[in-house]
C-alpha atoms as a PDB file:
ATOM      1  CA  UNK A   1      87.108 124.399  66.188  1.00  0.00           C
ATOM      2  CA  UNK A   2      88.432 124.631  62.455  1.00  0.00           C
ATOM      3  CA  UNK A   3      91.857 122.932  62.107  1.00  0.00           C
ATOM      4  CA  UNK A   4      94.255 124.655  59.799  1.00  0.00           C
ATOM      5  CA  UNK A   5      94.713 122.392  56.955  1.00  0.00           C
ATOM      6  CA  UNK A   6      92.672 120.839  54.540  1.00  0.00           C
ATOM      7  CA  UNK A   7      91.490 117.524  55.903  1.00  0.00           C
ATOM      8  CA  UNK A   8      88.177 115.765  56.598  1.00  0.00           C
ATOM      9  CA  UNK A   9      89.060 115.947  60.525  1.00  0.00           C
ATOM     10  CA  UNK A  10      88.111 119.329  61.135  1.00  0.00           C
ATOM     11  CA  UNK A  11      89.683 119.125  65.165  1.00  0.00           C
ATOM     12  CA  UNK A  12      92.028 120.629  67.101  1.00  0.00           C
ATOM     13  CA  UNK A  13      94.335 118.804  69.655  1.00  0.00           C
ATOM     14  CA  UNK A  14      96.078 119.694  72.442  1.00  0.00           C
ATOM     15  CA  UNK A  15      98.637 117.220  74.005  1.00  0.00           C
ATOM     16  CA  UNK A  16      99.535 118.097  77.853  1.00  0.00           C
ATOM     17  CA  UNK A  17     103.065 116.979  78.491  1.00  0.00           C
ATOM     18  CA  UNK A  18     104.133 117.236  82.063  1.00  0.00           C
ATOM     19  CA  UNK A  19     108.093 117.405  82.074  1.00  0.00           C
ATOM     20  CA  UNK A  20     110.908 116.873  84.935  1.00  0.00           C
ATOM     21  CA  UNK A  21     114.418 116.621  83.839  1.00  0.00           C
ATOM     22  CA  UNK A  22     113.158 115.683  80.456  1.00  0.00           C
ATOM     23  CA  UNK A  23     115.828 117.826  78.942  1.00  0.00           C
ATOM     24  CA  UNK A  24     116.779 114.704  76.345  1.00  0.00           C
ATOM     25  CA  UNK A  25     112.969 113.448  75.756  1.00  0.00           C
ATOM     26  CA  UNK A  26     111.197 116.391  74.840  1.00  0.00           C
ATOM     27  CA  UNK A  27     112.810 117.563  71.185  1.00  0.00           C
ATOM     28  CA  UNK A  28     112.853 114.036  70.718  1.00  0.00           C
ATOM     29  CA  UNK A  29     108.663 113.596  71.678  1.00  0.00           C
ATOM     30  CA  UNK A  30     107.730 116.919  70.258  1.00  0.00           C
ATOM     31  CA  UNK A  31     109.293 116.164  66.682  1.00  0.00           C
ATOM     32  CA  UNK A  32     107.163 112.631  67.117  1.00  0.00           C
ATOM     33  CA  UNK A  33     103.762 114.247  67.876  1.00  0.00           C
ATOM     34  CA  UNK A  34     104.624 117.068  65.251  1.00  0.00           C
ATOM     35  CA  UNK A  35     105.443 114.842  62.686  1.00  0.00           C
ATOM     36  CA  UNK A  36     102.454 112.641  63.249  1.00  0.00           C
ATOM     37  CA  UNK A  37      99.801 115.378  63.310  1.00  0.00           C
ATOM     38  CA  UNK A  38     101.176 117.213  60.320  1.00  0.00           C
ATOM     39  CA  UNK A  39     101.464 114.115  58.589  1.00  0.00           C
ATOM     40  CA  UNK A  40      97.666 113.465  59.038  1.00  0.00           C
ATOM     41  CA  UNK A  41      96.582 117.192  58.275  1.00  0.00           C
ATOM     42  CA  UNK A  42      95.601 118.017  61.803  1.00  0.00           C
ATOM     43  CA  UNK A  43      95.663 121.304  63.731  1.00  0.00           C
ATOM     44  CA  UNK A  44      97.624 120.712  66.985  1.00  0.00           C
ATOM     45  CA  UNK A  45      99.526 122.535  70.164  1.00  0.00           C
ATOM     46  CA  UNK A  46     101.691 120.777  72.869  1.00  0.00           C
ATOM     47  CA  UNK A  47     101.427 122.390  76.112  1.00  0.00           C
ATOM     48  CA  UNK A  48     104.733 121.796  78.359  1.00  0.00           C
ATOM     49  CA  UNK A  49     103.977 121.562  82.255  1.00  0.00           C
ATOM     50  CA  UNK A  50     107.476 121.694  83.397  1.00  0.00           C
ATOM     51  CA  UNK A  51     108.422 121.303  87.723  1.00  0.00           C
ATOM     52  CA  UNK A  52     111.161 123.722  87.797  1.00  0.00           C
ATOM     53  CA  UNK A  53     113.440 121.092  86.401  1.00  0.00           C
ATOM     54  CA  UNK A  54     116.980 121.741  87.052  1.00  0.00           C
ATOM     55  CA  UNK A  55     118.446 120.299  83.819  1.00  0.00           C
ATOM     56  CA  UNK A  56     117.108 122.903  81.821  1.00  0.00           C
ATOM     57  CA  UNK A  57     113.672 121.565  80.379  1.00  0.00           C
ATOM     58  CA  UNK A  58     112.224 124.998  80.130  1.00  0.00           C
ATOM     59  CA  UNK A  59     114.857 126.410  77.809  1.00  0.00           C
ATOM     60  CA  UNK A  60     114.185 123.666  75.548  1.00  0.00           C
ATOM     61  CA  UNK A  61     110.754 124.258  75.461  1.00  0.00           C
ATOM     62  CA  UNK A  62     111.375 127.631  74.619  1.00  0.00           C
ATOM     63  CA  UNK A  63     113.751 126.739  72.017  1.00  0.00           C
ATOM     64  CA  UNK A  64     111.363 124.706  70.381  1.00  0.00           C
ATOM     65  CA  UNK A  65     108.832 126.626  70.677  1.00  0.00           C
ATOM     66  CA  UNK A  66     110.953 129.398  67.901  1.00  0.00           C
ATOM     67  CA  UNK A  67     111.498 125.645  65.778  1.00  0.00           C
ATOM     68  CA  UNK A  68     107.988 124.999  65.855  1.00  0.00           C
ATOM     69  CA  UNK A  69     106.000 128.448  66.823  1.00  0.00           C
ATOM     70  CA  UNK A  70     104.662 129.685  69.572  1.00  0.00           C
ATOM     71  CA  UNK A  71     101.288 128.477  68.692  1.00  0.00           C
ATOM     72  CA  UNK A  72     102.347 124.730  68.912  1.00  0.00           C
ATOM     73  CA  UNK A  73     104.425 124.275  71.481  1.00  0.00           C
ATOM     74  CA  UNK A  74     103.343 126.619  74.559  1.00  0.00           C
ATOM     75  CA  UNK A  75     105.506 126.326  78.086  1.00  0.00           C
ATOM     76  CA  UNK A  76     103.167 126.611  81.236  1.00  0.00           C
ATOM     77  CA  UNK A  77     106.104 126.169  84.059  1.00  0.00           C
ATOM     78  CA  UNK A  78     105.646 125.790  87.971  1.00  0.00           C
ATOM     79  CA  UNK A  79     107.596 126.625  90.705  1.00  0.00           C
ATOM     80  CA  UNK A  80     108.431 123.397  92.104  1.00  0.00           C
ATOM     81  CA  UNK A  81     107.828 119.332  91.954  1.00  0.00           C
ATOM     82  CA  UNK A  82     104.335 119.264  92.570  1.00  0.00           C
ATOM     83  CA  UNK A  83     103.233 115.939  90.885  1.00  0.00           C
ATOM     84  CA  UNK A  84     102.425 114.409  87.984  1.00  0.00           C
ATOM     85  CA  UNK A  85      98.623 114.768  88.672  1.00  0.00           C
ATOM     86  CA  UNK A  86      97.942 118.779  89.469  1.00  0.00           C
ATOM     87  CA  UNK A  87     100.745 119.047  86.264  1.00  0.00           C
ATOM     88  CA  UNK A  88      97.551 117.839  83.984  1.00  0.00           C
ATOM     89  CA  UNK A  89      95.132 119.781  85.523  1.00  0.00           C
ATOM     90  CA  UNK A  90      97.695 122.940  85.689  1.00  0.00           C
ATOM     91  CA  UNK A  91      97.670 122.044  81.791  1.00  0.00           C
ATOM     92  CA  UNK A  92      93.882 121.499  81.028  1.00  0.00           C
ATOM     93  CA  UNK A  93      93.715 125.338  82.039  1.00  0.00           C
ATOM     94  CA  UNK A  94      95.145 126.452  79.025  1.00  0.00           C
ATOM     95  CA  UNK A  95      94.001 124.020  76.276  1.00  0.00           C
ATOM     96  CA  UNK A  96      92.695 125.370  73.155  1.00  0.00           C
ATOM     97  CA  UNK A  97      92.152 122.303  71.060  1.00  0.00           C
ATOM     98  CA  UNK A  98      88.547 120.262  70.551  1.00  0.00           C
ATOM     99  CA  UNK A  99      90.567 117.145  72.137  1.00  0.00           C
ATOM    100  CA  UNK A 100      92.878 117.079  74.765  1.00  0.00           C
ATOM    101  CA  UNK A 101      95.672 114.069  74.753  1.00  0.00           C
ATOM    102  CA  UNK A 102      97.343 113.325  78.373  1.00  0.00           C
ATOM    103  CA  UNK A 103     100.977 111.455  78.002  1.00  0.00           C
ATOM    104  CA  UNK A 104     104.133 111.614  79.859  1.00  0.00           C
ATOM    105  CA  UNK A 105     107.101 112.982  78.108  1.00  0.00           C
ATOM    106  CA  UNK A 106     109.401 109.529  79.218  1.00  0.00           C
ATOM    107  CA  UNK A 107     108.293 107.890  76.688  1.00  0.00           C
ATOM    108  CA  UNK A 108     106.004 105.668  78.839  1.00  0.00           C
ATOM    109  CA  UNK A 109     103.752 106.641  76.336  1.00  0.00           C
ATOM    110  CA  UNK A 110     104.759 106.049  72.843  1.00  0.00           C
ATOM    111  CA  UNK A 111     103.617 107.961  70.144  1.00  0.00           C
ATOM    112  CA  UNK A 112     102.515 106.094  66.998  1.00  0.00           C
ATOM    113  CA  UNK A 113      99.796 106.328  63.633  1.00  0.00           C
ATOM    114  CA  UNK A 114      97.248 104.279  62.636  1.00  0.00           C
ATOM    115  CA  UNK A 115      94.200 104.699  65.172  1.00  0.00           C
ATOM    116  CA  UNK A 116      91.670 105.207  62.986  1.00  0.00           C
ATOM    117  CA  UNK A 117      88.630 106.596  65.855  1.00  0.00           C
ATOM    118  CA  UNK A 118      89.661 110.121  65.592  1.00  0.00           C
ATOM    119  CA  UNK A 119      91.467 110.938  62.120  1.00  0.00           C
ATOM    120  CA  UNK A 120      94.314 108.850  62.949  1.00  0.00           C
ATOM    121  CA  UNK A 121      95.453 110.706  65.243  1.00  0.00           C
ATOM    122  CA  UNK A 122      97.282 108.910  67.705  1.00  0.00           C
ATOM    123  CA  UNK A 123      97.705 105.477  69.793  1.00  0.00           C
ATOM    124  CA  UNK A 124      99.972 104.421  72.210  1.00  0.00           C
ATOM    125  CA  UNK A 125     100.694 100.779  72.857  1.00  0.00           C
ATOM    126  CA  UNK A 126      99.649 102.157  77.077  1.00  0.00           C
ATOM    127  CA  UNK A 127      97.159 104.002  76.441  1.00  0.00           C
ATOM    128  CA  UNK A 128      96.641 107.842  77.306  1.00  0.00           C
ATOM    129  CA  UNK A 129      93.699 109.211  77.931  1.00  0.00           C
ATOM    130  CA  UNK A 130      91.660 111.698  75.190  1.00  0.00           C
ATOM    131  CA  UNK A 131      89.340 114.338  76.349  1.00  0.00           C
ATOM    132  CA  UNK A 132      87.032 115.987  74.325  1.00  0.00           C
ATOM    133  CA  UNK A 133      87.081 119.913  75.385  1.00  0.00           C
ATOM    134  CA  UNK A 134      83.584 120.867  75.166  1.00  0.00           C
ATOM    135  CA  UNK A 135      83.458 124.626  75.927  1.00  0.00           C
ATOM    136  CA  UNK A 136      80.099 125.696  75.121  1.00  0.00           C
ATOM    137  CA  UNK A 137      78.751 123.356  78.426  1.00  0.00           C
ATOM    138  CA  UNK A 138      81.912 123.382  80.381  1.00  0.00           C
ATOM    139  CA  UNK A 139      82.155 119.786  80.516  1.00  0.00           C
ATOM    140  CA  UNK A 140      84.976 116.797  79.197  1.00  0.00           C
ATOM    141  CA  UNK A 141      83.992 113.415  78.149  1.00  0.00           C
ATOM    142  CA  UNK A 142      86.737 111.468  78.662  1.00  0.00           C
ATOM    143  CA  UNK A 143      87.701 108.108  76.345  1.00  0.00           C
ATOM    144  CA  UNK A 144      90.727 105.885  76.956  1.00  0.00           C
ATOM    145  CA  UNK A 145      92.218 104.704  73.650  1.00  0.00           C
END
């Protein structure tokens, strides 16, 4: 997959961020991730699994979604609190990017520069997982960073 600007990482990468009552967090942890990939040329989307939070998550999403475009930051709600599990897998379903990048939206996972195994892309100081979305065989190898 081509990514949008000119850089020698060529990748697109999807971020799955399950949200509940995360109504605070997520501007704050989508401006992070944005920030970081444009900084480092990459192409990127953030897909928000959001629980039917009652705080009003999902109209946040949507609001940054207009911010940031509808390309980047794309809200996949469910109808209830089904766990934090089935919200990744609910997520993987709609992935575009070459790698997919697994973190919570509390901040348990903090977003930061300087990993130099894929472009820079992103660490965290606990680690969330990478997948590498390999469409043509239907399969993910999956790396902890």
């Amino acid at each position: 997959m081509q990514g949008q600007f000119n850089s020698s990482d060529t990748h697109k990468y999807s971020v799955i961020l399950p949200t509940y009552n995360e109504r605070k967090n997520l501007p704050i942890i989508v401006w992070l991730l944005a920030k970081t990939f444009n900084e480092n040329r990459l192409a990127w989307e953030i897909i928000v699994v959001d629980d039917a939070s009652p705080d009003g998550t999902q109209e946040i999403a949507r609001q940054l979604a207009k911010v940031y475009g509808e390309d980047k930051i794309i809200l996949k709600p469910r109808a209830g609190k089904l766990g934090l599990g089935t919200a990744y897998i609910h997520g993987l379903n709609f992935v575009s990017g070459d790698f997919v990048i697994i973190m919570d939206a509390d901040f348990s996972h903090h977003v930061c520069r300087n990993y130099r195994g894929f472009g820079r892309v992103l660490t965290t100081w606990r680690s969330p997982s990478l997948f590498r979305n390999s469409s043509a065989s239907n399969r993910r190898t999956t790396w902890t960073l």
